[in-house]
Protein backbone atom coordinates (compact mmCIF):
# COMPACT_ATOMS: atom_id res chain seq x y z
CA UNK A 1 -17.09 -12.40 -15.71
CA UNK A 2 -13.38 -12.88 -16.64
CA UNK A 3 -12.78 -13.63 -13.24
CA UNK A 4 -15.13 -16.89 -12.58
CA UNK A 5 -13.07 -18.41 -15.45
CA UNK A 6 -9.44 -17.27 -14.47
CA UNK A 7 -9.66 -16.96 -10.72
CA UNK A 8 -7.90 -14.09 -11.13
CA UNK A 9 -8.60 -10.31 -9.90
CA UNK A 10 -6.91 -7.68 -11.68
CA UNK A 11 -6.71 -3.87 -10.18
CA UNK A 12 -4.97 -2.20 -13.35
CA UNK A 13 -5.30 1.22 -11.54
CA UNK A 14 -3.63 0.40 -8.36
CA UNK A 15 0.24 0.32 -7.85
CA UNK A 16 0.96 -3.61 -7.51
CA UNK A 17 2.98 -2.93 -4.43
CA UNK A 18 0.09 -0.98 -2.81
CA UNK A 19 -2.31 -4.14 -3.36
CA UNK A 20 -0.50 -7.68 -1.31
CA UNK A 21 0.19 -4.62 1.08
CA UNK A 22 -3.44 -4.19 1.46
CA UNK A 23 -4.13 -7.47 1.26
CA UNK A 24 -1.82 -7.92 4.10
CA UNK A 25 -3.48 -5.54 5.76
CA UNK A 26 -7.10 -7.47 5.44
CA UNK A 27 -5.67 -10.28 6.89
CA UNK A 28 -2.86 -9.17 9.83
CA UNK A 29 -4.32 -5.64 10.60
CA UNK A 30 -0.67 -4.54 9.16
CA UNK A 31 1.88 -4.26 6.35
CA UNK A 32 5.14 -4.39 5.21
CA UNK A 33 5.77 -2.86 1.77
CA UNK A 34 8.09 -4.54 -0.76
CA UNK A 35 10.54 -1.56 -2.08
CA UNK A 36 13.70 -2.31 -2.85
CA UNK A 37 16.17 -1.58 -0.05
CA UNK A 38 18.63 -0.53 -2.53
CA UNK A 39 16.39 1.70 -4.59
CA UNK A 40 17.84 5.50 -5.10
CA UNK A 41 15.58 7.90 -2.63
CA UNK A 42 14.38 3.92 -1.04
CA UNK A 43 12.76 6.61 1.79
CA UNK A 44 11.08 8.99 -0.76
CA UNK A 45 9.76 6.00 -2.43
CA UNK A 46 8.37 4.33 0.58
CA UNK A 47 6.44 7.49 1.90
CA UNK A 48 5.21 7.90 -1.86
CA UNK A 49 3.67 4.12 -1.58
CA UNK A 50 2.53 5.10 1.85
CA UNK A 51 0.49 7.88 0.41
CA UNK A 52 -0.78 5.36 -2.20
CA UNK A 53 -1.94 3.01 -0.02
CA UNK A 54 -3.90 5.62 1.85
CA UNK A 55 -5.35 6.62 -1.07
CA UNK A 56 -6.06 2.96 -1.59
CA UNK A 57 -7.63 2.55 1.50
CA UNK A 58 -9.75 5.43 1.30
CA UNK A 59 -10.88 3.92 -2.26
CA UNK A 60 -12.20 0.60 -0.85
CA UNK A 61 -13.00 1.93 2.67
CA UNK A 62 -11.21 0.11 4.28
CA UNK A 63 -11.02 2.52 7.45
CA UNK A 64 -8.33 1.06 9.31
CA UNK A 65 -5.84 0.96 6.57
CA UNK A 66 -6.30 4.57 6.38
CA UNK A 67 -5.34 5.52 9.79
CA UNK A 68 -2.13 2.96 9.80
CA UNK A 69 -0.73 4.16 6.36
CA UNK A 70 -1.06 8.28 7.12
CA UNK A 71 0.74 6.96 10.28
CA UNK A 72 3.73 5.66 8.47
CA UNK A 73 3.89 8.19 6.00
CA UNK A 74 4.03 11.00 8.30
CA UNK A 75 6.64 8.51 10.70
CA UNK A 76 8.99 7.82 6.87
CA UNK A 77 8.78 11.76 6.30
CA UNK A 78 9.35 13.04 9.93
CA UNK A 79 12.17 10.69 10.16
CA UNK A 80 14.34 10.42 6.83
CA UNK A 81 12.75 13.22 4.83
């Protein structure tokens, strides 16, 4: 395995800003996503990555995660969008 030599895990399928947000998750039981504050539709993009990490979530089970990211989606979209 690639990874026992480079100590590295790749996820080629998942967003990288979805994954240190999970990670982050795993570790503090929440998140803070890394979008750019000054990023054209910076709310659209943050309840896309929302989404993402729910989907995420609900691709390694990780239960929790679920809950917390539908609840800032729907809090980004109810509030900005």
């Amino acid at each position: 395995m690639q990874e026992s030599k480079t100590g590295i895990i790749e996820f080629p399928e998942d967003d990288p800003v979805v994954m240190p947000a999970m990670l982050a998750f795993i570790y503090q039981s929440d998140y803070a996503l890394e979008v750019d504050p000054n990023t054209d539709d910076y709310h659209t993009v943050n309840a896309v990555m929302h989404g993402q990490l729910c989907l995420a979530a609900k691709k390694y089970n990780i239960n929790g995660l679920t809950a917390l990211a539908q609840s800032k989606m729907k809090l980004e979209v109810a509030t900005y969008l």
